[in-house]
Protein backbone atom coordinates (compact mmCIF):
# COMPACT_ATOMS: atom_id res chain seq x y z
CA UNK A 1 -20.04 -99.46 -32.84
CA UNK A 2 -23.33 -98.15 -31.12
CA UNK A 3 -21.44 -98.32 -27.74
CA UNK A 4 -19.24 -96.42 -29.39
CA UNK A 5 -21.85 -93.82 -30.66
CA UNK A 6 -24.01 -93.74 -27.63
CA UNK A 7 -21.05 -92.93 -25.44
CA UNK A 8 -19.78 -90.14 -28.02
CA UNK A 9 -23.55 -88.79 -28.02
CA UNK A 10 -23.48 -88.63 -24.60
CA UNK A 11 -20.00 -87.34 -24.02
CA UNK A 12 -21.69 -84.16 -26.83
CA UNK A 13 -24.47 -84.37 -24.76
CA UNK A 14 -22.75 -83.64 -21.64
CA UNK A 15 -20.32 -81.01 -22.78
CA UNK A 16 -23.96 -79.32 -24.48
CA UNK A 17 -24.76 -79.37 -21.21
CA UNK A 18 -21.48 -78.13 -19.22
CA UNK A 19 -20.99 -75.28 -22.10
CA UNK A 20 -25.06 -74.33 -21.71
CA UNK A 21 -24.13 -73.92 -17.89
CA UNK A 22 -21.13 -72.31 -18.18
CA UNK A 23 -22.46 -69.42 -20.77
CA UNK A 24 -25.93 -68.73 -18.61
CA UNK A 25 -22.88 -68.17 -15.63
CA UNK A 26 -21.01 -65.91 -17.72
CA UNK A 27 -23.50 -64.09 -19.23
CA UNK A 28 -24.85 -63.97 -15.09
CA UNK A 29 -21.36 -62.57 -14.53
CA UNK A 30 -21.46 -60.00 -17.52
CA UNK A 31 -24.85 -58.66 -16.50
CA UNK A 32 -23.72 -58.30 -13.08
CA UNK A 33 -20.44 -56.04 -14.46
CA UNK A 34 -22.68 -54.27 -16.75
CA UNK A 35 -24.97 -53.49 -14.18
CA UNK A 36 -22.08 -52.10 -11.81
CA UNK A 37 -20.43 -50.43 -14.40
CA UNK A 38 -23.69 -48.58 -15.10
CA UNK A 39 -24.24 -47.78 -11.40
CA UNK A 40 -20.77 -46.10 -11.60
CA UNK A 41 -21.25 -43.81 -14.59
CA UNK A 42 -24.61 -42.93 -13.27
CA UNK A 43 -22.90 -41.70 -9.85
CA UNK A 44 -20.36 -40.33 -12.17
CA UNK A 45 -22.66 -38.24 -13.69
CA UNK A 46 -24.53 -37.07 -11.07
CA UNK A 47 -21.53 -35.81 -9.55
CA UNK A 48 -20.42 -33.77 -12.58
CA UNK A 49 -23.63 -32.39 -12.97
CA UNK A 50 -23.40 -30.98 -9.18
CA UNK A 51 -20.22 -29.90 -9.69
CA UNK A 52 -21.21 -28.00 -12.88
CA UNK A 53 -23.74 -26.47 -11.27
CA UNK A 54 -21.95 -25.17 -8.26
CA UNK A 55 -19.09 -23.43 -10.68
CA UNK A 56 -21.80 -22.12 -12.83
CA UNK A 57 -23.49 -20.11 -9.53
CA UNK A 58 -19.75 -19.16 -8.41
CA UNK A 59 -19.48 -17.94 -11.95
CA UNK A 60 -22.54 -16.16 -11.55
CA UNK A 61 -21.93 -14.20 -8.45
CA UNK A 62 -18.48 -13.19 -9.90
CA UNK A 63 -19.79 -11.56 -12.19
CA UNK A 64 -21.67 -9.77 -9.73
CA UNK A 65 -19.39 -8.63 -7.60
CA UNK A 66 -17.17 -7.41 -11.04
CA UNK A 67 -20.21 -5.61 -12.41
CA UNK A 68 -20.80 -3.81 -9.35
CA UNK A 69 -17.39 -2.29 -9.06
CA UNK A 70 -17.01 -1.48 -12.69
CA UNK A 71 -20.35 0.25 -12.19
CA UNK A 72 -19.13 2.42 -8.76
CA UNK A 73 -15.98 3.38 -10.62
CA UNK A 74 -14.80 5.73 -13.17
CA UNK A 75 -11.46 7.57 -14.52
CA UNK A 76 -12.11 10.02 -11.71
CA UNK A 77 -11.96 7.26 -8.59
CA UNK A 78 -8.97 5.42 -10.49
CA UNK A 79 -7.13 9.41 -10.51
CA UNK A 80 -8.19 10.04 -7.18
CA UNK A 81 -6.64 6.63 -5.82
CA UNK A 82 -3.38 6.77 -7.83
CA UNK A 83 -3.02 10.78 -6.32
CA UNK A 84 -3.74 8.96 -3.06
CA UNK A 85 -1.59 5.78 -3.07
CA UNK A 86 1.47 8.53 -4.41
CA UNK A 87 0.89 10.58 -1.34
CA UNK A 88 1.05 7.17 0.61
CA UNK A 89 4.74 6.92 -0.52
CA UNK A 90 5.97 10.29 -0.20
CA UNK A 91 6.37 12.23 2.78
CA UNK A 92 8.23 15.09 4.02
CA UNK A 93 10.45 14.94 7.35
CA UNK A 94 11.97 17.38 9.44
CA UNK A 95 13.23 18.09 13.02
CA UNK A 96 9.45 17.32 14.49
CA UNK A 97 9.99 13.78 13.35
CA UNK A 98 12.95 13.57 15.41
CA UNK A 99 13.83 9.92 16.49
CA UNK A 100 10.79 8.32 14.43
CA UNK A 101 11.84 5.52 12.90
CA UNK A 102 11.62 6.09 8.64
CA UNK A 103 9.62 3.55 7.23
CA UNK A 104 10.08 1.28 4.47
CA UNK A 105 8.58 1.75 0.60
CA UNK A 106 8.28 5.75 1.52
CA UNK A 107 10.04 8.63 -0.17
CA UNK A 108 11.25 11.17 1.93
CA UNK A 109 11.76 14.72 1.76
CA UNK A 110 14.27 15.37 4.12
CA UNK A 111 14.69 19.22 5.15
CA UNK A 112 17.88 19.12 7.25
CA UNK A 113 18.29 23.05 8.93
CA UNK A 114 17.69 21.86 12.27
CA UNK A 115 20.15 19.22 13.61
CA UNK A 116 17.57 15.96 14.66
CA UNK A 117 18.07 12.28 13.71
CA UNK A 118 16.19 9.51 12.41
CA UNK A 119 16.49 5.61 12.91
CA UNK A 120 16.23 3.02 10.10
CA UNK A 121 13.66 0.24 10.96
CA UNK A 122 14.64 -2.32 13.65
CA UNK A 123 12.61 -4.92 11.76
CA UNK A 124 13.01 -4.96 7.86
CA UNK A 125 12.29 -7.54 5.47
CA UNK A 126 15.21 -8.23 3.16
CA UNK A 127 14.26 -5.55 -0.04
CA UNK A 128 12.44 -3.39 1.95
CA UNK A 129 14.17 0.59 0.55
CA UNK A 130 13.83 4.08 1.40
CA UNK A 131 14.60 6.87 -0.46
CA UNK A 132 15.71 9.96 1.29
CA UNK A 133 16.22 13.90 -0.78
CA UNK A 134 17.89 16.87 -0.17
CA UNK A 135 15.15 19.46 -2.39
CA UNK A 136 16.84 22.57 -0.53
CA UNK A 137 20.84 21.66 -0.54
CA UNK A 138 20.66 21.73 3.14
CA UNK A 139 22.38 18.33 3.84
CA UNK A 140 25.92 19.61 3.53
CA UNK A 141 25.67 21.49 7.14
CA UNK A 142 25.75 17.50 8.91
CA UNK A 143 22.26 18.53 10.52
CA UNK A 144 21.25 15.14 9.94
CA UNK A 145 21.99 11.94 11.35
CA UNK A 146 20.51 8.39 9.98
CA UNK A 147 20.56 6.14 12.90
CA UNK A 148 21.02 2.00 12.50
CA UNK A 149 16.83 0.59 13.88
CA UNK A 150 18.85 -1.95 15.57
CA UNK A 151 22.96 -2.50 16.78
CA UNK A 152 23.55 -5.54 14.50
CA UNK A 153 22.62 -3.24 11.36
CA UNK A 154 25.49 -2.55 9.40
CA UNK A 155 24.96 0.57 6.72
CA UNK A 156 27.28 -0.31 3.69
CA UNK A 157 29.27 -2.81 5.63
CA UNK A 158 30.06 -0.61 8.32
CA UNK A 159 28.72 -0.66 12.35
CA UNK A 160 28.13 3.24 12.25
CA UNK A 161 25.35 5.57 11.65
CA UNK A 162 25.57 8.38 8.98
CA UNK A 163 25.88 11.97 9.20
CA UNK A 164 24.62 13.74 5.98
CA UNK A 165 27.38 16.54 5.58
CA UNK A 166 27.76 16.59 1.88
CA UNK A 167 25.23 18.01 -0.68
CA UNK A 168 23.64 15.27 -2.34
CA UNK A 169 19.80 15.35 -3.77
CA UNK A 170 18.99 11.75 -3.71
CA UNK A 171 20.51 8.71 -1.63
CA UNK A 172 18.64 5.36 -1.80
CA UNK A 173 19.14 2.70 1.32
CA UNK A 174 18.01 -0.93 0.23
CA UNK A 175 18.12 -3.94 3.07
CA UNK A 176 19.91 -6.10 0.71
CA UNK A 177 20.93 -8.71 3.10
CA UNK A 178 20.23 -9.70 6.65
CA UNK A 179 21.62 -7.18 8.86
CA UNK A 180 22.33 -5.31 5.89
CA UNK A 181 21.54 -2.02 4.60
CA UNK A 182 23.02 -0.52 1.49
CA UNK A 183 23.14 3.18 1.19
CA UNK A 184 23.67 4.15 -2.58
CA UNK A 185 23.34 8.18 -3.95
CA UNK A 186 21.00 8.81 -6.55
């Protein structure tokens, strides 16, 4: 029975000793992950922080820039550049303008008592319009003619350019497809 006890003390013994290892290993292994892990947020950290503090100076110099234009402008400039970006998209043409190509986004005053003609863009981008009037009725004499910018440009479906010979005071020509322009009145 002592055989029996010795060899069961040293069987507890031994496993003591085998568990002892084992959980100075682990806990070896749980410093090492603790320690990387804390390496990581640390980098983390630092990284956020630079981060932060680069999109707090962008902040800063936006604010700049905002403060200085809301400083150099006042209901005067904002009238002055509305008057200015109108006169940008009006414009009046007549028989000195002869074979100019009209340009896109511009509204056109058209005087018509001289015959002369005037192309359509060769180049437009698909919604590009121009809007050409008749303030002084003169359209109805067929002074005018509205050329096609380019020979595979079809005005309402059709291969021909347009002679203005009836009175109208407004016609509106929209490139609504390619090689495409649609002329509409009013």
């Amino acid at each position: 029975m002592r055989s029996a006890l010795n060899a069961i003390d040293g069987a507890v013994q031994y496993l003591d000793q085998a568990l002892t290892s084992q959980a100075q290993t682990s806990a070896l292994d749980l410093a090492a992950v603790q320690q990387t892990l804390t390496q990581s947020l640390s980098a983390g950290l630092q990284s956020t922080g630079q981060q932060i503090t680069a999109l707090q100076n962008a902040i800063a110099t936006k604010a700049i820039d905002l403060q200085a234009v809301a400083k150099a402008s006042n209901s005067t400039h904002a009238v002055a550049g509305q008057v200015g970006l109108t006169r940008l998209r009006q414009a009046h043409s007549h028989s000195e303008f002869d074979g100019h190509p009209l340009e896109a986004g511009v509204e056109y005053s058209l005087f018509t008592a001289i015959i002369h003609s005037r192309p359509l863009p060769a180049a437009p981008e698909l919604g590009d319009a121009i809007v050409l009037t008749d303030p002084w009725g003169f359209w109805q004499r067929g002074n005018f003619t509205l050329k096609r910018g380019n020979a595979q440009h079809l005005i309402n479906a059709r291969a021909e350019d347009v002679i203005f010979n009836v009175n109208c005071w407004r016609v509106t020509l929209t490139y609504a497809w390619i090689n495409n322009w649609t002329l509409s009145i009013g």
